[in-house]
PDB file of N, CA and C in Angstrom:
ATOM      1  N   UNK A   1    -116.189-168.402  -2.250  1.00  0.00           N
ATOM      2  CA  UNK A   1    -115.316-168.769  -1.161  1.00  0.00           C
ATOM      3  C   UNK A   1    -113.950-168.102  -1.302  1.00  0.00           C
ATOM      4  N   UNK A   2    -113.594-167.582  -2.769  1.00  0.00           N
ATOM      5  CA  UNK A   2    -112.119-167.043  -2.960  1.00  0.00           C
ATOM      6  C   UNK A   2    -112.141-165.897  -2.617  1.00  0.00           C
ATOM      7  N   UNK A   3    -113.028-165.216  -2.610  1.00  0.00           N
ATOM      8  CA  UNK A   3    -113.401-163.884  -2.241  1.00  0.00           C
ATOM      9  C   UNK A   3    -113.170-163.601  -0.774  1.00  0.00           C
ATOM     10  N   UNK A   4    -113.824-165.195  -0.286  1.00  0.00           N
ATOM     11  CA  UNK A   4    -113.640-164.612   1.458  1.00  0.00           C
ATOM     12  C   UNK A   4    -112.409-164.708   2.029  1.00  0.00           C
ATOM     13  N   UNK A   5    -111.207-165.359   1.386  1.00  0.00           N
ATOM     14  CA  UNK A   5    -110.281-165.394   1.501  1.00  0.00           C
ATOM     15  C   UNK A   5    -109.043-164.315   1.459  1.00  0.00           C
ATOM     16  N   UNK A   6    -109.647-163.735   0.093  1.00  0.00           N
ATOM     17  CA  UNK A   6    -109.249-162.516   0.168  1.00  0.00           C
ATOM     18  C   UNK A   6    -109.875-161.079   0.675  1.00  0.00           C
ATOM     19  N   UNK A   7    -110.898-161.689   1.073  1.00  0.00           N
ATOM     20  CA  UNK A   7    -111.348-160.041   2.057  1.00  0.00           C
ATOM     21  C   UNK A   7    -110.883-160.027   3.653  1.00  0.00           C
ATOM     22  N   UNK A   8    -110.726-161.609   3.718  1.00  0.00           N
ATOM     23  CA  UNK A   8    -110.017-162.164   5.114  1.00  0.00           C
ATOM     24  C   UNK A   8    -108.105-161.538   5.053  1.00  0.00           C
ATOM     25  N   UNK A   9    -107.501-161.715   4.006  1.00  0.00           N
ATOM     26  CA  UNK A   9    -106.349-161.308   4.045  1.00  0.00           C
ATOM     27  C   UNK A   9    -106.083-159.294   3.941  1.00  0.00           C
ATOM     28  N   UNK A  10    -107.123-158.997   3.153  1.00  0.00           N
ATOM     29  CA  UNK A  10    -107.390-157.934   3.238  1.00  0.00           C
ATOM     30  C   UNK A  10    -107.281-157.345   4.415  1.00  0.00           C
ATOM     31  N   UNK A  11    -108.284-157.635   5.502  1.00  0.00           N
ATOM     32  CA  UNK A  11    -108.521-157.489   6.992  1.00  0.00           C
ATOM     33  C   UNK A  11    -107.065-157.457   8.008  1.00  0.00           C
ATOM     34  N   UNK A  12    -106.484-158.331   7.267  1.00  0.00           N
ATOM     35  CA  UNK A  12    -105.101-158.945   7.700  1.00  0.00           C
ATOM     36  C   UNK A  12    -104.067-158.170   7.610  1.00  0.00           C
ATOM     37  N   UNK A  13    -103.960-157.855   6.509  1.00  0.00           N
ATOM     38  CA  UNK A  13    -102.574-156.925   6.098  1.00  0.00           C
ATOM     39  C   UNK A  13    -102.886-155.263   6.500  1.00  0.00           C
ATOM     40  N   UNK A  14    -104.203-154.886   6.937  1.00  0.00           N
ATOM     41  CA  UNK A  14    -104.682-153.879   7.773  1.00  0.00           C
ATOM     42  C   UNK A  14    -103.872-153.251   9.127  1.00  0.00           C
ATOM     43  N   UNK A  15    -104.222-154.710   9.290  1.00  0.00           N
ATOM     44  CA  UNK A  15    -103.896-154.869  11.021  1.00  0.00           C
ATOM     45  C   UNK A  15    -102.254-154.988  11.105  1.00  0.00           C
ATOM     46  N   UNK A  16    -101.877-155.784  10.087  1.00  0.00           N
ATOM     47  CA  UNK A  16    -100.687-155.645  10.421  1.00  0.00           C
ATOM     48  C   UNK A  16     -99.855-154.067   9.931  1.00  0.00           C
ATOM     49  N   UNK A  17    -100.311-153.682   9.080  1.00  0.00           N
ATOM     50  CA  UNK A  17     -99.849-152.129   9.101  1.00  0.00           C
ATOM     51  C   UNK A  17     -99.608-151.366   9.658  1.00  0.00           C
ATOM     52  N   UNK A  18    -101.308-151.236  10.352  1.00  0.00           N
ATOM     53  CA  UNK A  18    -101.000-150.379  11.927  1.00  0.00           C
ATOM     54  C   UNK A  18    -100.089-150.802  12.648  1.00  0.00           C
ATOM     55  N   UNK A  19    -100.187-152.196  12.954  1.00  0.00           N
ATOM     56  CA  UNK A  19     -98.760-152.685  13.825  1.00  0.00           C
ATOM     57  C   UNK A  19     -97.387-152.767  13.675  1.00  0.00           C
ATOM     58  N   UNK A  20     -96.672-152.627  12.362  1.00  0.00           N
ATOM     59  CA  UNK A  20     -95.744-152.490  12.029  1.00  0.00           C
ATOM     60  C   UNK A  20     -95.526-150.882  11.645  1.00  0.00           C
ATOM     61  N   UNK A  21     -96.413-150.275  11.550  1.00  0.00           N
ATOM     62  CA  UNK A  21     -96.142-148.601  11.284  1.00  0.00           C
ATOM     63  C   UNK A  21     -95.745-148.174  12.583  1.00  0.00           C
ATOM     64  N   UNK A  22     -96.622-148.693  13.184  1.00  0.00           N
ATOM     65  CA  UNK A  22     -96.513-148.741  15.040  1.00  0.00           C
ATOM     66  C   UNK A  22     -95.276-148.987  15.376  1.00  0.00           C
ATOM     67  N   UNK A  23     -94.586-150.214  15.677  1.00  0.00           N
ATOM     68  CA  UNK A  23     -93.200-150.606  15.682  1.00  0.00           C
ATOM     69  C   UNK A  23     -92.446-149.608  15.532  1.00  0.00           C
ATOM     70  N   UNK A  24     -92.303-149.457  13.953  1.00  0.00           N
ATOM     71  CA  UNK A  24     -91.854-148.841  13.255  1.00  0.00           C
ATOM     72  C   UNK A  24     -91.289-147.073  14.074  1.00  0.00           C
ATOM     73  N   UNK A  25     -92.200-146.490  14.287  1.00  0.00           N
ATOM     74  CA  UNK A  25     -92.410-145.079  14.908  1.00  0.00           C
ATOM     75  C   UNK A  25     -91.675-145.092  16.460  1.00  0.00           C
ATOM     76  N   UNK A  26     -92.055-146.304  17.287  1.00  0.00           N
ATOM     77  CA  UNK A  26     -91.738-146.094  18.122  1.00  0.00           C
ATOM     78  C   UNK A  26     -90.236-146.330  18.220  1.00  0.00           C
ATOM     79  N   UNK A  27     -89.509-147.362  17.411  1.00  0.00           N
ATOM     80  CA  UNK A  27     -88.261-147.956  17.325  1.00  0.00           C
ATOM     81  C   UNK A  27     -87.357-146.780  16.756  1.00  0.00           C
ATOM     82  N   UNK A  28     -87.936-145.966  15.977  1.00  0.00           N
ATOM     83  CA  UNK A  28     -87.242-145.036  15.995  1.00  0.00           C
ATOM     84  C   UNK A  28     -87.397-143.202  16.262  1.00  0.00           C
ATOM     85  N   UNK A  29     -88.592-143.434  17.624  1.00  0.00           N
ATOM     86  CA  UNK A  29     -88.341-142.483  17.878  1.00  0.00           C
ATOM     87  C   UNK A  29     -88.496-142.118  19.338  1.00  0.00           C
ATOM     88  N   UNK A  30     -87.479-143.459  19.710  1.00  0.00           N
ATOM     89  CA  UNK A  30     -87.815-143.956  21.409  1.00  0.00           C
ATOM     90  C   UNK A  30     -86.674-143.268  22.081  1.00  0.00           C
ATOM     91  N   UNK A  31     -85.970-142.677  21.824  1.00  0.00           N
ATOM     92  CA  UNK A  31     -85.342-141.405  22.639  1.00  0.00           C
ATOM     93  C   UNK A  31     -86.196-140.518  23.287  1.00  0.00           C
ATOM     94  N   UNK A  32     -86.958-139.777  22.029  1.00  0.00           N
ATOM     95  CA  UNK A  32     -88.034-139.010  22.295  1.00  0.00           C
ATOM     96  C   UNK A  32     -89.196-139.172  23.182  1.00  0.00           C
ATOM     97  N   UNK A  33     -89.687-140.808  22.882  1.00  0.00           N
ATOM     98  CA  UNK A  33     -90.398-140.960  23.798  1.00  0.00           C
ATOM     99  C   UNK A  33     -90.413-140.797  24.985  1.00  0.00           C
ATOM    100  N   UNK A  34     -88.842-141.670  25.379  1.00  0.00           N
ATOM    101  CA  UNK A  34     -88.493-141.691  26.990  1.00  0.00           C
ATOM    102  C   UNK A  34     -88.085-140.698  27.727  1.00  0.00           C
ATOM    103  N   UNK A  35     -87.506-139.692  26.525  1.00  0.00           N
ATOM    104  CA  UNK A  35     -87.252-138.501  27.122  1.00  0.00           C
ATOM    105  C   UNK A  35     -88.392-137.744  27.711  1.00  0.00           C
ATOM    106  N   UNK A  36     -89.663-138.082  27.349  1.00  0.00           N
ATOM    107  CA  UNK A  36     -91.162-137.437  27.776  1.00  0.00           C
ATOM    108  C   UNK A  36     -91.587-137.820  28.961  1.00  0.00           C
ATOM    109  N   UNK A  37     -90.958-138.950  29.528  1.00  0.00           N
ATOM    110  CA  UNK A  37     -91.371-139.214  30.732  1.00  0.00           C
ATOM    111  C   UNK A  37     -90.166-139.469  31.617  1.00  0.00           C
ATOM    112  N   UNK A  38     -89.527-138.669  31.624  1.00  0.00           N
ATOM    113  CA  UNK A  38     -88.351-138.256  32.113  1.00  0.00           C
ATOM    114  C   UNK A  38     -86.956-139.365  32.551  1.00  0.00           C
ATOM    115  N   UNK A  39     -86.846-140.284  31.307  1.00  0.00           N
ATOM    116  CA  UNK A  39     -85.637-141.163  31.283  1.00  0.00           C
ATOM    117  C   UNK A  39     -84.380-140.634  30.652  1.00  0.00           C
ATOM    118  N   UNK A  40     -83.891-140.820  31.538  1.00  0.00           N
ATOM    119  CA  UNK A  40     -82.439-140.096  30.662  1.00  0.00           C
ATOM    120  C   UNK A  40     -81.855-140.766  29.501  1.00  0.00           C
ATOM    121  N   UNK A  41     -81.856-139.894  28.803  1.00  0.00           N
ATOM    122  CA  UNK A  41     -81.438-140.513  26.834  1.00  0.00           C
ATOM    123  C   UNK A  41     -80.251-140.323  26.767  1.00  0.00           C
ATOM    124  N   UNK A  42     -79.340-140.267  27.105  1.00  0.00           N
ATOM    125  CA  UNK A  42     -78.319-139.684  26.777  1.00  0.00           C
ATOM    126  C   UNK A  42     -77.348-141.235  26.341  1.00  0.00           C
ATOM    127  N   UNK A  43     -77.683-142.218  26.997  1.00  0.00           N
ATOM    128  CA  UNK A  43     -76.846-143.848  25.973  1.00  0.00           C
ATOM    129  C   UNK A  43     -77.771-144.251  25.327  1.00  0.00           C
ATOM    130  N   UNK A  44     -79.225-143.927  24.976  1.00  0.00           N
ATOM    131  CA  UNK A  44     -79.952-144.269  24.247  1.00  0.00           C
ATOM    132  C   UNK A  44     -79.200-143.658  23.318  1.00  0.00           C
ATOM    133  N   UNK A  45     -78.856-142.281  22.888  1.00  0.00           N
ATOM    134  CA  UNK A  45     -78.535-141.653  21.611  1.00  0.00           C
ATOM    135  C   UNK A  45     -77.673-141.486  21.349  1.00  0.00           C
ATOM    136  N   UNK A  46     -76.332-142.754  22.084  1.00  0.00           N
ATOM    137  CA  UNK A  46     -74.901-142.702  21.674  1.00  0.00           C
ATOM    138  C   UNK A  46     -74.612-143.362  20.269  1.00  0.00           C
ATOM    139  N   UNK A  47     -73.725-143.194  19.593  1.00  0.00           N
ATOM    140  CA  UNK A  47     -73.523-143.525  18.683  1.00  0.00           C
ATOM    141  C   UNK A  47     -73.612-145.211  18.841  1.00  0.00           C
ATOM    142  N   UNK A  48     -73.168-146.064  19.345  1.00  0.00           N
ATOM    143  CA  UNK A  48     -72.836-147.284  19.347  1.00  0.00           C
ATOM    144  C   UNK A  48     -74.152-147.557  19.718  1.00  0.00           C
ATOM    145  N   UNK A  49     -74.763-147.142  20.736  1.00  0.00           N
ATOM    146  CA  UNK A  49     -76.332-147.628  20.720  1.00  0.00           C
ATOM    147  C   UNK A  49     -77.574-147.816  19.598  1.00  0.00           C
ATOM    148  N   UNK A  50     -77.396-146.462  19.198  1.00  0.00           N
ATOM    149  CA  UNK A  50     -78.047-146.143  17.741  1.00  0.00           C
ATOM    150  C   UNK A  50     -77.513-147.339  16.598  1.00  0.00           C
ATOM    151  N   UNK A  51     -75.959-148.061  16.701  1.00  0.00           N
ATOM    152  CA  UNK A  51     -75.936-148.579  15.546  1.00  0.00           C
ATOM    153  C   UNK A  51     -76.216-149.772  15.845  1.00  0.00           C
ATOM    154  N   UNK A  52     -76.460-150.258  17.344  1.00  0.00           N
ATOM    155  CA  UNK A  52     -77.294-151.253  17.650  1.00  0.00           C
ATOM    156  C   UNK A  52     -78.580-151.472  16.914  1.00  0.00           C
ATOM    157  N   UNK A  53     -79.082-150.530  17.290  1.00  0.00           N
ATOM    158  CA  UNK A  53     -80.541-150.722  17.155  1.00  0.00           C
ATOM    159  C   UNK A  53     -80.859-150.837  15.273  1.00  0.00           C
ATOM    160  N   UNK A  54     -80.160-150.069  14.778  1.00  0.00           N
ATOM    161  CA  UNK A  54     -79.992-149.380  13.304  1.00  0.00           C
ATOM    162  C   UNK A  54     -79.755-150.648  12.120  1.00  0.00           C
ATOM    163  N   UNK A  55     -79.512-151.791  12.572  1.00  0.00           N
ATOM    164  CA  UNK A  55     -78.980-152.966  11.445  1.00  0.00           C
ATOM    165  C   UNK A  55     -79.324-153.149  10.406  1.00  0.00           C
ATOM    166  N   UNK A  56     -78.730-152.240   9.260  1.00  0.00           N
ATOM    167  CA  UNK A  56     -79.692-152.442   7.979  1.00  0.00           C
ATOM    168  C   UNK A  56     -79.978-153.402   7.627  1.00  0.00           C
ATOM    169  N   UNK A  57     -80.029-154.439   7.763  1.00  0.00           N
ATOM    170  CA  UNK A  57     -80.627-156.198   7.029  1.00  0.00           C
ATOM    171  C   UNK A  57     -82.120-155.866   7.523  1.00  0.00           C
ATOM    172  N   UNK A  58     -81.802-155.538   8.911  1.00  0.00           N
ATOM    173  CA  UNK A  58     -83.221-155.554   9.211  1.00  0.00           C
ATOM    174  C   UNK A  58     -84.572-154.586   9.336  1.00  0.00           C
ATOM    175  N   UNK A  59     -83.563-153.535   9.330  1.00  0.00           N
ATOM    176  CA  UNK A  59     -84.567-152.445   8.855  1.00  0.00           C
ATOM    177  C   UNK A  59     -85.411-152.755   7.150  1.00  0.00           C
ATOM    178  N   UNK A  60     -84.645-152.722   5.791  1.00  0.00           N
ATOM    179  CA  UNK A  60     -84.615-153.010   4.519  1.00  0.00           C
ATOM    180  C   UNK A  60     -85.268-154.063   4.656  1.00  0.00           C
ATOM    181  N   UNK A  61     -85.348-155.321   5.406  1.00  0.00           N
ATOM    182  CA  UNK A  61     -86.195-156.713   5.285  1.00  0.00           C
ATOM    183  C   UNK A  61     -87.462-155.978   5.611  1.00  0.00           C
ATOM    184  N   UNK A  62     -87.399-155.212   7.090  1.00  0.00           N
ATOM    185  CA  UNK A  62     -88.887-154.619   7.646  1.00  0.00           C
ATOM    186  C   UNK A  62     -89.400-153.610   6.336  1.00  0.00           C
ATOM    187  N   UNK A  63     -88.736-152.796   5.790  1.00  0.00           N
ATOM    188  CA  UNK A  63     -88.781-151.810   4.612  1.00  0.00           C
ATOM    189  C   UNK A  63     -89.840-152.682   3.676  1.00  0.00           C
ATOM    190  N   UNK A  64     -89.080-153.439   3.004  1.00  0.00           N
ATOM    191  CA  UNK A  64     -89.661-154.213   1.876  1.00  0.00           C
ATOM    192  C   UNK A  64     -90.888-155.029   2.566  1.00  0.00           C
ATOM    193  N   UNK A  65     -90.995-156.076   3.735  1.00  0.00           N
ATOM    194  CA  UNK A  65     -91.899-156.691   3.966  1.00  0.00           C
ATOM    195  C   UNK A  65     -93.529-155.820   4.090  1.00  0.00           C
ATOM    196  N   UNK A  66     -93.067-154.141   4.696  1.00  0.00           N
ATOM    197  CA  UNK A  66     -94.034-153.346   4.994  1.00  0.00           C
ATOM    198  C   UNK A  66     -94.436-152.410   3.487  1.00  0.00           C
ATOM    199  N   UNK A  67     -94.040-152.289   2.770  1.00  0.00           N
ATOM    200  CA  UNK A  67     -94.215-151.472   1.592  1.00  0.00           C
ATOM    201  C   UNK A  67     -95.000-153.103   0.417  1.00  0.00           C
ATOM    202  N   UNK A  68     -94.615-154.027   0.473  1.00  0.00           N
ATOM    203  CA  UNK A  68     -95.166-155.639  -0.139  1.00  0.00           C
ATOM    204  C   UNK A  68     -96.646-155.340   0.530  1.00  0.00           C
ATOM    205  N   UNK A  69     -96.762-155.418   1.959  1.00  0.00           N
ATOM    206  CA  UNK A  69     -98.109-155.580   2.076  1.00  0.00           C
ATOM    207  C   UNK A  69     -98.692-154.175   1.933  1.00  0.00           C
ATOM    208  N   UNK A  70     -98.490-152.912   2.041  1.00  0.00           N
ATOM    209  CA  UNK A  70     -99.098-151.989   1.927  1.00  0.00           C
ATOM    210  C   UNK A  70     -99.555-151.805   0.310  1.00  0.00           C
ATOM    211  N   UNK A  71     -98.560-152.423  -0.911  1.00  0.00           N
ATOM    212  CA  UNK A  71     -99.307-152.384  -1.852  1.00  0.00           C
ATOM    213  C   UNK A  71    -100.142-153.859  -1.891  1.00  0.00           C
ATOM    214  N   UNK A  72    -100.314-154.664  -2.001  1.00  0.00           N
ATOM    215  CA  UNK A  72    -100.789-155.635  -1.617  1.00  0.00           C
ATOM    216  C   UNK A  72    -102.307-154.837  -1.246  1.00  0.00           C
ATOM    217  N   UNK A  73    -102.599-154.564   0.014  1.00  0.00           N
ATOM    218  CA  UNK A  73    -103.655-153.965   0.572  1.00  0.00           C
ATOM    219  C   UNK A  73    -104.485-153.193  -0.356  1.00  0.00           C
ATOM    220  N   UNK A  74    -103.656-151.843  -0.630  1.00  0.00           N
ATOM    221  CA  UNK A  74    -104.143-150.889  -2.251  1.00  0.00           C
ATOM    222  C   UNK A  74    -104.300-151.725  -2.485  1.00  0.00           C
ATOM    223  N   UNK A  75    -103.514-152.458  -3.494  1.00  0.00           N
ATOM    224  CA  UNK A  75    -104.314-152.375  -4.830  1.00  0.00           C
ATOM    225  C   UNK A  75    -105.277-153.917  -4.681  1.00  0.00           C
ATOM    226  N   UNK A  76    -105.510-154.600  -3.573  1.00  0.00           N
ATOM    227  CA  UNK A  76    -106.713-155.262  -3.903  1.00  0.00           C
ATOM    228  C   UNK A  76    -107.876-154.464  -3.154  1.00  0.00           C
ATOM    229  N   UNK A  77    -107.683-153.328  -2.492  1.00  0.00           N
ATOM    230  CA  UNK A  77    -109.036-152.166  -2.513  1.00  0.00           C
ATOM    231  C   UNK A  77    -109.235-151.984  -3.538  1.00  0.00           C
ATOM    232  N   UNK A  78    -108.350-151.220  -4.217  1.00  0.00           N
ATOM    233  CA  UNK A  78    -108.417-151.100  -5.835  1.00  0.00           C
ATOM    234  C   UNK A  78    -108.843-152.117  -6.657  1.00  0.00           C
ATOM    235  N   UNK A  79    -108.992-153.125  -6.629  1.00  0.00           N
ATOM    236  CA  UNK A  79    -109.521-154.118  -7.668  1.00  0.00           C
ATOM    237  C   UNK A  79    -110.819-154.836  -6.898  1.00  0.00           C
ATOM    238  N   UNK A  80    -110.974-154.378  -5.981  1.00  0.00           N
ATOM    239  CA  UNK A  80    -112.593-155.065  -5.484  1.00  0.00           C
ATOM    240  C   UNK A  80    -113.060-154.129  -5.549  1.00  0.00           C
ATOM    241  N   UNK A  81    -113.136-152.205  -5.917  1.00  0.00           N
ATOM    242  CA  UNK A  81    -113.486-151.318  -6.008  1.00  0.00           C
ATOM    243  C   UNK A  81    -114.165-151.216  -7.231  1.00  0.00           C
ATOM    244  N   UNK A  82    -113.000-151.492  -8.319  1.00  0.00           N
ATOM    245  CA  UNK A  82    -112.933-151.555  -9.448  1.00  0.00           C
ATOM    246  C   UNK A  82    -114.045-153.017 -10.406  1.00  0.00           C
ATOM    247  N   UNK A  83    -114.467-153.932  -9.417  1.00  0.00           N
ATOM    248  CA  UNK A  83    -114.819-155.180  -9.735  1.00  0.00           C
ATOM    249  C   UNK A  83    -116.239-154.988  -9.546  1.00  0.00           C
ATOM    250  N   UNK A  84    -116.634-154.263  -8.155  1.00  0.00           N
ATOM    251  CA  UNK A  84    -118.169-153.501  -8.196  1.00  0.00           C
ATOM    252  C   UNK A  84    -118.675-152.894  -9.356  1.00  0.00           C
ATOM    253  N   UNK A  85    -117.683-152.271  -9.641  1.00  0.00           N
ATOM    254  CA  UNK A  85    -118.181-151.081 -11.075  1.00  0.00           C
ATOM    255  C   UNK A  85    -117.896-151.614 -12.386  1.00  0.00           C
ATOM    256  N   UNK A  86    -117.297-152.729 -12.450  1.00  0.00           N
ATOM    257  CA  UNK A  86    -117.954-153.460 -13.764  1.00  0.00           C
ATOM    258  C   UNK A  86    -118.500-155.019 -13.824  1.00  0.00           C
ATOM    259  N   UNK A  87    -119.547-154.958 -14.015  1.00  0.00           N
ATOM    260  CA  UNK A  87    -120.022-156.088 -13.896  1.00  0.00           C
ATOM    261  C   UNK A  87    -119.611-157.018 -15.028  1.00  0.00           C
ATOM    262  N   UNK A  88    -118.848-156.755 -15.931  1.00  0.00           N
ATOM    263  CA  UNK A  88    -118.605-158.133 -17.135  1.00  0.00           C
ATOM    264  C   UNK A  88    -117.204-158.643 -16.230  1.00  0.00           C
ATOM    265  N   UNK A  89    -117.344-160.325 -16.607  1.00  0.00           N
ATOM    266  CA  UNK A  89    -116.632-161.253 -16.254  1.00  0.00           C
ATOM    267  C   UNK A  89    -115.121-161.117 -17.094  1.00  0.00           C
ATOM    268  N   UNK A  90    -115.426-160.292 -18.006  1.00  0.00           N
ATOM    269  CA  UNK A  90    -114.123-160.481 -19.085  1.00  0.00           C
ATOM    270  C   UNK A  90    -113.487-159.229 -18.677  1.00  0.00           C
ATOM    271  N   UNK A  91    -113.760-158.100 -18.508  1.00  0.00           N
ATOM    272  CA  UNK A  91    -113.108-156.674 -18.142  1.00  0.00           C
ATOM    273  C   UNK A  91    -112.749-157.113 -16.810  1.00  0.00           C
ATOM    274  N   UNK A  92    -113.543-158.127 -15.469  1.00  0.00           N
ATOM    275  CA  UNK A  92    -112.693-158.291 -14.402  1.00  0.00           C
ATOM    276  C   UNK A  92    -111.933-158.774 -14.290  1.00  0.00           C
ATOM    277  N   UNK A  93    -111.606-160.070 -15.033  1.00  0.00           N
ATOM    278  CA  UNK A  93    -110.263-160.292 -14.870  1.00  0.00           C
ATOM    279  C   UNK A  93    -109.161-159.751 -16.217  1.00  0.00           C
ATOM    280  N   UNK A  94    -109.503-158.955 -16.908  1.00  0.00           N
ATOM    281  CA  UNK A  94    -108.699-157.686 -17.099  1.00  0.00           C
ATOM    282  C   UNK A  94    -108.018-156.806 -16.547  1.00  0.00           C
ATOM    283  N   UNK A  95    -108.778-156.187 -15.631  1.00  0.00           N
ATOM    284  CA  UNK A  95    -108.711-155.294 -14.303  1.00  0.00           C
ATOM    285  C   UNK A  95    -107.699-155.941 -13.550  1.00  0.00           C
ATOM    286  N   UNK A  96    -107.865-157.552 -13.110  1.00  0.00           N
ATOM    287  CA  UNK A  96    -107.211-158.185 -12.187  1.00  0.00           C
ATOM    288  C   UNK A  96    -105.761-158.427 -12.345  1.00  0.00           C
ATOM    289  N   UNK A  97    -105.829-158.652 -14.105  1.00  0.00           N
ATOM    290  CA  UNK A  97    -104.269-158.621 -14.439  1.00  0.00           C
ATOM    291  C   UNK A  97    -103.761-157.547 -14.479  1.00  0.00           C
ATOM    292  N   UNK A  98    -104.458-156.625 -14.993  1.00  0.00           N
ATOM    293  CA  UNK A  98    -103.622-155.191 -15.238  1.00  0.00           C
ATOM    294  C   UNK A  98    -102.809-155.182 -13.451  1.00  0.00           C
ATOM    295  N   UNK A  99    -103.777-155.412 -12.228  1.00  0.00           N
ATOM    296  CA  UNK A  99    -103.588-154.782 -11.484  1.00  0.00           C
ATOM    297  C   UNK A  99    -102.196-155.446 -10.539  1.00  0.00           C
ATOM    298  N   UNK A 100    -102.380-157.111 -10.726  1.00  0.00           N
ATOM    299  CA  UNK A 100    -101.248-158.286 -10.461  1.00  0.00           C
ATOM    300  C   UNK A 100    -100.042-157.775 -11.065  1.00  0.00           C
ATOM    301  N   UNK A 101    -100.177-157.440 -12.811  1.00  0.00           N
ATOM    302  CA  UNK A 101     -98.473-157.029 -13.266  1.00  0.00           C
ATOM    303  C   UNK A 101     -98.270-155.548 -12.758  1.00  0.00           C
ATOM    304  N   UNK A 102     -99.170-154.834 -12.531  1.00  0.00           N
ATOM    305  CA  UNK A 102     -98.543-153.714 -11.795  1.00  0.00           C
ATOM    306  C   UNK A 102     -97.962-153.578 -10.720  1.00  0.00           C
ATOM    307  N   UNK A 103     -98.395-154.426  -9.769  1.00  0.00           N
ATOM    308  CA  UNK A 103     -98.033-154.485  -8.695  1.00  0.00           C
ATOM    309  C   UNK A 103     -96.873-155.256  -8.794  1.00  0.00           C
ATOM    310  N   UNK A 104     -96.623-156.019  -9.128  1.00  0.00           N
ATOM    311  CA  UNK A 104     -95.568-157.027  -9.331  1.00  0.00           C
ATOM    312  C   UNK A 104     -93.977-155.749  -9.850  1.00  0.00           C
ATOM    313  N   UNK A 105     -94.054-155.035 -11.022  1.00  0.00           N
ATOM    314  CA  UNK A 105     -93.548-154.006 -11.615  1.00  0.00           C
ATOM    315  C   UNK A 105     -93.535-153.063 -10.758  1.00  0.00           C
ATOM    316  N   UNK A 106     -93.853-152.154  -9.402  1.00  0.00           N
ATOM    317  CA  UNK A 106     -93.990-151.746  -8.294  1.00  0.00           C
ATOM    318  C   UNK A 106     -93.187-152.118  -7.519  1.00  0.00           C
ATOM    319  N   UNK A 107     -93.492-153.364  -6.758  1.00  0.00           N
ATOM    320  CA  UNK A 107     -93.216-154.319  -5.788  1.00  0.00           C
ATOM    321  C   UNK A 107     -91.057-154.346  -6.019  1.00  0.00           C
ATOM    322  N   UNK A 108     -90.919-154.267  -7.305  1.00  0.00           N
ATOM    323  CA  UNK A 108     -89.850-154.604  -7.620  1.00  0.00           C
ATOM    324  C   UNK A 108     -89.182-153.087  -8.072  1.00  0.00           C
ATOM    325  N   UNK A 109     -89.788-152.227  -8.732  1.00  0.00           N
ATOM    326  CA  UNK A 109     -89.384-151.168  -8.329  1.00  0.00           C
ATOM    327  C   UNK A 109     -88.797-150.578  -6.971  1.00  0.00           C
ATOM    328  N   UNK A 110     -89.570-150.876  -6.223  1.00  0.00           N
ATOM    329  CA  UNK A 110     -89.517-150.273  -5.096  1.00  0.00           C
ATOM    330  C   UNK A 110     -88.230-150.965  -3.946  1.00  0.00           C
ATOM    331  N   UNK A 111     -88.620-152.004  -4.115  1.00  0.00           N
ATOM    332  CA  UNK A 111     -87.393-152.917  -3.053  1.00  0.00           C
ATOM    333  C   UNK A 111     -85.960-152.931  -4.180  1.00  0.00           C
ATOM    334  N   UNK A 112     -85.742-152.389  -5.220  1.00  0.00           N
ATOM    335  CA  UNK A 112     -84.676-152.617  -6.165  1.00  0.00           C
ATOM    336  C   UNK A 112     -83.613-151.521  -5.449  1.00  0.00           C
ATOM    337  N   UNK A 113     -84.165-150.344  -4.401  1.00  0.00           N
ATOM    338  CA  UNK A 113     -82.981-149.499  -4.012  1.00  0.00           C
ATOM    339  C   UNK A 113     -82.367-149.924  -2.811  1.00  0.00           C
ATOM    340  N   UNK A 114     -83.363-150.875  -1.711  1.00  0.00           N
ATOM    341  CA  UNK A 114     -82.866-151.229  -0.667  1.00  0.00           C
ATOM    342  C   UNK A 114     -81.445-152.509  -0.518  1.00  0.00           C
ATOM    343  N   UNK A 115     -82.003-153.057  -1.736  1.00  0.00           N
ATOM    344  CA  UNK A 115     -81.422-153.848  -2.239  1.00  0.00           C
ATOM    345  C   UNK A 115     -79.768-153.612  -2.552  1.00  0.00           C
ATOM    346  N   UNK A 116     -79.833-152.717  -3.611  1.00  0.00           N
ATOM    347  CA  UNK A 116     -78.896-151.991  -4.350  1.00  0.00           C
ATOM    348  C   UNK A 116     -78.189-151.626  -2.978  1.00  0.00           C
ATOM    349  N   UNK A 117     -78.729-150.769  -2.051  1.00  0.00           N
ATOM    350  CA  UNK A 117     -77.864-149.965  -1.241  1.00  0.00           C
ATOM    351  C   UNK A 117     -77.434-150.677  -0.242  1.00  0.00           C
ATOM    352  N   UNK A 118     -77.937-152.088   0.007  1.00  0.00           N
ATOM    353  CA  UNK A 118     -77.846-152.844   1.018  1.00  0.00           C
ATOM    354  C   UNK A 118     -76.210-153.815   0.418  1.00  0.00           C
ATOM    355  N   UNK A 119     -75.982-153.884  -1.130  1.00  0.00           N
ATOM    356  CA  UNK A 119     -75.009-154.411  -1.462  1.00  0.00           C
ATOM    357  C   UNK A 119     -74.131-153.562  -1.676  1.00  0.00           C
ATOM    358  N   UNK A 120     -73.734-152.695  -1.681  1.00  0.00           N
ATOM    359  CA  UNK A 120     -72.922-151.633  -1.920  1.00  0.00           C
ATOM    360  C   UNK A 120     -71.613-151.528  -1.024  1.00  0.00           C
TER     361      UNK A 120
END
């Protein structure tokens, strides 16, 4: 049953990827867009507009929340990958820790610059 839980969240943090990569692309590259179908950009790409849209709290929150689940995603591909190909009970949850403190050591790597630059 723990399994389906996590192949269910698996499924989950998928979907939300695409959708936040999605977001993501269009939020910042919706000048371009509108300029394709012939809206005039020109207060879209004023300075004061841009720093509208630009609020680092919330970009760096979106940053970290989207890079959390993208490893998240890896590395439990990676450890149900890894869980097929060995069948002993003692090397899987070996595997499982190795793969929890890595990620954890990652996870914190990674959000430690947004952080940093966000207090600065």
């Amino acid at each position: 049953m723990r399994m389906t839980y996590l192949w269910l969240l698996q499924l989950v943090t998928g979907v939300l990827i695409l959708v936040l990569i999605g977001i993501s692309l269009i939020l910042t590259h919706i000048p371009v867009i509108l300029g394709f179908f012939g809206v005039d950009t020109a207060e879209l790409i004023s300075s004061g507009s841009v720093a509208d849209r630009a609020n680092p709290g919330i970009w760096a929150g979106l940053a970290v929340f989207l890079v959390a689940i993208i490893l998240y995603h890896a590395l439990s591909g990676l450890r149900n990958t890894l869980v097929e190909l060995v069948p002993s009970v003692n090397k899987m949850r070996i595997i499982t820790w190795i793969i929890i403190v890595s990620g954890i050591i990652l996870l914190m790597g990674i959000t430690y610059v947004p952080v940093i630059l966000l207090s600065s």
